[in-house]
Protein backbone atom coordinates (compact mmCIF):
# COMPACT_ATOMS: atom_id res chain seq x y z
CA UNK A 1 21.67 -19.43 0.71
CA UNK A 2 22.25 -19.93 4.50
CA UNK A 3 24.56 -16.62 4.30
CA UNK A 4 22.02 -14.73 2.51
CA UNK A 5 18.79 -15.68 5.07
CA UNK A 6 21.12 -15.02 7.77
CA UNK A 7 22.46 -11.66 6.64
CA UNK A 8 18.68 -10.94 6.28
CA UNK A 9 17.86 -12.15 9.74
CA UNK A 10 20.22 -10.24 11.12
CA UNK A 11 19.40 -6.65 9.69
CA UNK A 12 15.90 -7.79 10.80
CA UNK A 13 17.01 -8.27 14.25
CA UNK A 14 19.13 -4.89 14.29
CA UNK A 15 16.63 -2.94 12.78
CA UNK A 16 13.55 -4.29 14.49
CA UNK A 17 12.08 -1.05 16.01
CA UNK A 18 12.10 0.85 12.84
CA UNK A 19 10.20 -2.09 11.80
CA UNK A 20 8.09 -2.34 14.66
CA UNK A 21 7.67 1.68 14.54
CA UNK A 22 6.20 1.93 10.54
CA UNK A 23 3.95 -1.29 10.92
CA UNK A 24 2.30 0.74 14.19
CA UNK A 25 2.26 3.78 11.60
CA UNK A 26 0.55 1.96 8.97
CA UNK A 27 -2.23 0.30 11.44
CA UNK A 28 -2.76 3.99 12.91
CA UNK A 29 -3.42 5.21 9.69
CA UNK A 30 -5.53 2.06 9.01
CA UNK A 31 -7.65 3.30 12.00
CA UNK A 32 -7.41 6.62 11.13
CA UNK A 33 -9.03 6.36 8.15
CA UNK A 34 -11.81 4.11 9.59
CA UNK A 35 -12.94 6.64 12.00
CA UNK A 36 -12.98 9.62 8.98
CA UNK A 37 -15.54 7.05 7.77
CA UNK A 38 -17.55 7.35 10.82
CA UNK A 39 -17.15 11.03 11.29
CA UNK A 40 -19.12 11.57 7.79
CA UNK A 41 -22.14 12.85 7.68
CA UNK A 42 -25.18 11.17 5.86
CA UNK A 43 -25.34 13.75 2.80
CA UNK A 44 -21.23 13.31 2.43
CA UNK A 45 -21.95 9.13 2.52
CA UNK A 46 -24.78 9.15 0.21
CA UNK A 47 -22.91 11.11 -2.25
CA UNK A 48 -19.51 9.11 -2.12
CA UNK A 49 -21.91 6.07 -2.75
CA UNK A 50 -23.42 7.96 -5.58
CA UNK A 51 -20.06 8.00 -7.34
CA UNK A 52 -19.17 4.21 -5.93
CA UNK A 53 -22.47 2.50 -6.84
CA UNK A 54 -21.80 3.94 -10.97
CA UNK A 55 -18.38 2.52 -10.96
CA UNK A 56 -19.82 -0.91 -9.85
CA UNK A 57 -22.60 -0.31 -12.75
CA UNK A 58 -19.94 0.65 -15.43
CA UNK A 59 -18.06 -2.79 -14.49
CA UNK A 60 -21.65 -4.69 -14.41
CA UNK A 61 -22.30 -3.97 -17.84
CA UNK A 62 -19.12 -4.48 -19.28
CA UNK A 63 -17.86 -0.66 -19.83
CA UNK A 64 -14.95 -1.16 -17.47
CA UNK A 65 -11.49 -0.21 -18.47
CA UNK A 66 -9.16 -3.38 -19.83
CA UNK A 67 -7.29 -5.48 -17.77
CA UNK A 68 -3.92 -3.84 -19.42
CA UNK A 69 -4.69 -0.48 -18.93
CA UNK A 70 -5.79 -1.21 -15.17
CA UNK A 71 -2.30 -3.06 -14.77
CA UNK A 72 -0.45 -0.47 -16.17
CA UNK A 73 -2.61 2.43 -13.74
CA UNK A 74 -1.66 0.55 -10.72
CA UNK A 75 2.19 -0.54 -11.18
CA UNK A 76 2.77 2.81 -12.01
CA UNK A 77 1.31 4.52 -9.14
CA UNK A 78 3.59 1.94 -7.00
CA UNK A 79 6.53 2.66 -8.96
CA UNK A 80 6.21 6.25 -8.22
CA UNK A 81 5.06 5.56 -4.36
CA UNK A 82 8.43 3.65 -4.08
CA UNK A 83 10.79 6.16 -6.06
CA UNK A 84 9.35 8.77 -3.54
CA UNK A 85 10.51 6.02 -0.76
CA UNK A 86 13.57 6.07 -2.70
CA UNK A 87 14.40 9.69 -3.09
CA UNK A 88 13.52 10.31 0.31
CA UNK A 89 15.69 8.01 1.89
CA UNK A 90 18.86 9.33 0.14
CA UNK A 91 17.89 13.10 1.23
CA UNK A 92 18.08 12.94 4.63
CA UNK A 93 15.63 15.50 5.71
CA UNK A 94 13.08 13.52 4.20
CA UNK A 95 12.07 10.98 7.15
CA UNK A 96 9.09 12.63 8.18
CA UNK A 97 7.93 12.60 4.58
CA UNK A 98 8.32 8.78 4.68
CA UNK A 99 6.15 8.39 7.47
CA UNK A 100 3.48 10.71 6.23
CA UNK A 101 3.02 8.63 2.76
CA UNK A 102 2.86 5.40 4.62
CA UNK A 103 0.55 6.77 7.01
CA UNK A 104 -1.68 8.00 4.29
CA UNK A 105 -1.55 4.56 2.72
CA UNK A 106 -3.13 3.26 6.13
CA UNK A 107 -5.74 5.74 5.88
CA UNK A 108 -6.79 5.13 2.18
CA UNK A 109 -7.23 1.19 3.44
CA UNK A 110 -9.09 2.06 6.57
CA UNK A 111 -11.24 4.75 4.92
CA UNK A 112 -11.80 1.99 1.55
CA UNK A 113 -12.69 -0.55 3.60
CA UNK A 114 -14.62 1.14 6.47
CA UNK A 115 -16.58 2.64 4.03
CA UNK A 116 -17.91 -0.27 2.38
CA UNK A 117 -18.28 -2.09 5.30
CA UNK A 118 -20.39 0.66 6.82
CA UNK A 119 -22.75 1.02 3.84
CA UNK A 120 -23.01 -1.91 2.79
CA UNK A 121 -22.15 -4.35 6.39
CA UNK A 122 -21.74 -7.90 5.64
CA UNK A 123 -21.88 -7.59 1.80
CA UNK A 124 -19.58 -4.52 2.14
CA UNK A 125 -16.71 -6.68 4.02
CA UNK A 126 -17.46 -9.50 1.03
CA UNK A 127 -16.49 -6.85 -1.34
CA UNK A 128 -13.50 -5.29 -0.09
CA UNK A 129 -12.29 -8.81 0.91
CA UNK A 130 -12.18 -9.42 -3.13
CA UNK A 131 -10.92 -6.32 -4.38
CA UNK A 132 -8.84 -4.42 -1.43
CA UNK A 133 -7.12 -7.19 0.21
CA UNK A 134 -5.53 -9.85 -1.99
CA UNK A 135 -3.32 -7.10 -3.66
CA UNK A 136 -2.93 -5.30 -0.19
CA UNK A 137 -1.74 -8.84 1.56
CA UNK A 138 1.49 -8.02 -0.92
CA UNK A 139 1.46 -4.09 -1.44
CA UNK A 140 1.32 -3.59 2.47
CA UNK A 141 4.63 -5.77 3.36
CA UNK A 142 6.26 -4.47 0.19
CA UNK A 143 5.34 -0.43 1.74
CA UNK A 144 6.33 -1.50 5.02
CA UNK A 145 9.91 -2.06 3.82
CA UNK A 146 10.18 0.20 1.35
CA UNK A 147 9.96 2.67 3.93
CA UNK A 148 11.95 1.22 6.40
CA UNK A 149 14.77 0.76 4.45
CA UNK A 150 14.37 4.45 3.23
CA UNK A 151 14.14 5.35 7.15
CA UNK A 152 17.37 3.11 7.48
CA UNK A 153 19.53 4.62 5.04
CA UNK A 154 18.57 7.97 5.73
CA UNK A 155 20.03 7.54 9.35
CA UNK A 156 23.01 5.59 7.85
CA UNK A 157 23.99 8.89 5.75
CA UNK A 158 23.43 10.94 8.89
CA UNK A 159 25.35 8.50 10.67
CA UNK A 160 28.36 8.99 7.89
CA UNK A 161 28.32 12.07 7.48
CA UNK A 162 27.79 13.99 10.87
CA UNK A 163 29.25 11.10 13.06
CA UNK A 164 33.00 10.90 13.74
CA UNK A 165 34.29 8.21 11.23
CA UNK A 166 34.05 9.96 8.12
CA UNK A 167 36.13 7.16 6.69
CA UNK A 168 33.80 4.74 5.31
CA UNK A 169 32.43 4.22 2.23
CA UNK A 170 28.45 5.05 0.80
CA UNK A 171 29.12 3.08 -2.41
CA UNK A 172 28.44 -0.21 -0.83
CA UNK A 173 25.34 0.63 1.21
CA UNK A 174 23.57 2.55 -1.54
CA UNK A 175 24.04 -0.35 -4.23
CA UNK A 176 22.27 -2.62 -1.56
CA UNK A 177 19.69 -0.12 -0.96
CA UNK A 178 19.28 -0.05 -4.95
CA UNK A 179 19.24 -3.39 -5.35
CA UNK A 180 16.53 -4.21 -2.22
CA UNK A 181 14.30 -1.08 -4.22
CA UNK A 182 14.26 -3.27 -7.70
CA UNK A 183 13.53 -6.60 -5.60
CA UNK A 184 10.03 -4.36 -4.13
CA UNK A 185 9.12 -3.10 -7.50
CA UNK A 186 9.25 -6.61 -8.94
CA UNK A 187 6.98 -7.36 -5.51
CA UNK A 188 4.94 -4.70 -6.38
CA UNK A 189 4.27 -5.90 -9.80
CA UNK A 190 3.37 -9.05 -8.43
CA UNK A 191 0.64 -6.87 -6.35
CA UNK A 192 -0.60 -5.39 -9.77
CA UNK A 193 -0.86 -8.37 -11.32
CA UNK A 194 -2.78 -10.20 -8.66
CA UNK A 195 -5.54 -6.83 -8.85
CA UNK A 196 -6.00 -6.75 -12.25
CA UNK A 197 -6.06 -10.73 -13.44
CA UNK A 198 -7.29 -11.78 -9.33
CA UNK A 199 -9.17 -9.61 -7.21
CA UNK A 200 -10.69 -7.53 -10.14
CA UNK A 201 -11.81 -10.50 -12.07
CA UNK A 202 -13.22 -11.59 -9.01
CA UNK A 203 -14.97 -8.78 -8.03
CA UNK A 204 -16.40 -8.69 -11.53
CA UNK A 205 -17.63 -11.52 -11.39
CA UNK A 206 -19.86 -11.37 -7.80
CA UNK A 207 -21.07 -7.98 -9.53
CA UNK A 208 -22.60 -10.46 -12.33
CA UNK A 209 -24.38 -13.07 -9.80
CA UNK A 210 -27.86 -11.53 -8.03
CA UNK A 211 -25.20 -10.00 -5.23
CA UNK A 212 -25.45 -6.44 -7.38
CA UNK A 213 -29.38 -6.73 -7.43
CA UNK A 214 -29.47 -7.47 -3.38
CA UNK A 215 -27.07 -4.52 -3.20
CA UNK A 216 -28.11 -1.79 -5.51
CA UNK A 217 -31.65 -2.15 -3.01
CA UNK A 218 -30.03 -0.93 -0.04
């Protein structure tokens, strides 16, 4: 166990800009989309609320999807998010596609959140508080990684196969890499399951009290 958390610590330690550099990326994106928020015009906010205020109807009076079929929708858009980590880490060329899809990921949180918190204030923070960040507090680390690894290994095969020693192995690397990708998507059905049977039941169930009335009037 001691082996294993140092061994960890240590490729923390070694890799700590890369790190550093994709949480940056992620909050950037996280701002990014905040400002798109504010950079909407009225018309383009009423009508996104238009479509946002029926979903919340459809789950007030009970013609939501089921809990399974929302589980299954969301571990399976991670599971492809993280292959694409995946794939593009073994490609090489594929860095700058890394950073782009966990950039976007920072600006679909900024943008969800900003958004409700800028029609709805208070009430708007109460709501993404239950159903954007519980899953987020373990989809964001688990995204974070993902693509730093991918950004690791990436540089590891360009590192093997362009630098000078062309005598050591990729067998060894990419079965770690492999195995670190199954420990996320494990993580990442953690996430899922924490939406669907957590924040969603949650959020269902503020949408029930006199909350919906208060906020269907603004």
């Amino acid at each position: 166990m001691y082996i294993q958390k140092s061994s960890v610590w240590s490729h923390v330690k070694e890799h700590i800009m890369i790190y550093l550099f994709m949480v940056i990326l992620l909050v950037t994106g996280i701002i990014f989309g905040a400002i798109i928020v504010n950079s909407m015009t009225f018309i383009q906010k009423q009508d996104l609320f238009f479509h946002v205020d029926r979903y919340f109807m459809q789950l007030n009076t009970e013609e939501a999807v089921h809990s399974m079929d929302i589980l299954k929708r969301s571990f399976f858009f991670h599971v492809k998010y993280l292959c694409l980590f995946f794939l593009l880490g073994i490609t090489i060329i594929g860095i700058p596609a890394v950073w782009m899809l966990l950039f976007i990921k920072g600006i679909v949180i900024g943008f969800s959140v900003g958004f409700m918190v800028n029609q709805l204030g208070t009430k708007g923070l109460l709501l993404a508080t239950l159903s954007i960040a519980p899953q987020n507090m373990v989809i964001i680390p688990v995204y974070i990684i993902a693509s730093s690894l991918s950004m690791i290994f990436s540089l590891t095969l360009c590192y093997k196969l362009f630098g000078k020693s062309v005598t050591l192995s990729l067998g060894k690397p990419f079965l770690r890499y492999s195995y670190l990708f199954i420990i996320l998507l494990i993580c990442a059905l953690g996430s899922s399951l924490i939406e669907t049977f957590v924040a969603n039941e949650a959020f269902k169930a503020l949408l029930k009290t006199s909350f919906y009335v208060i906020m269907s009037i603004i």
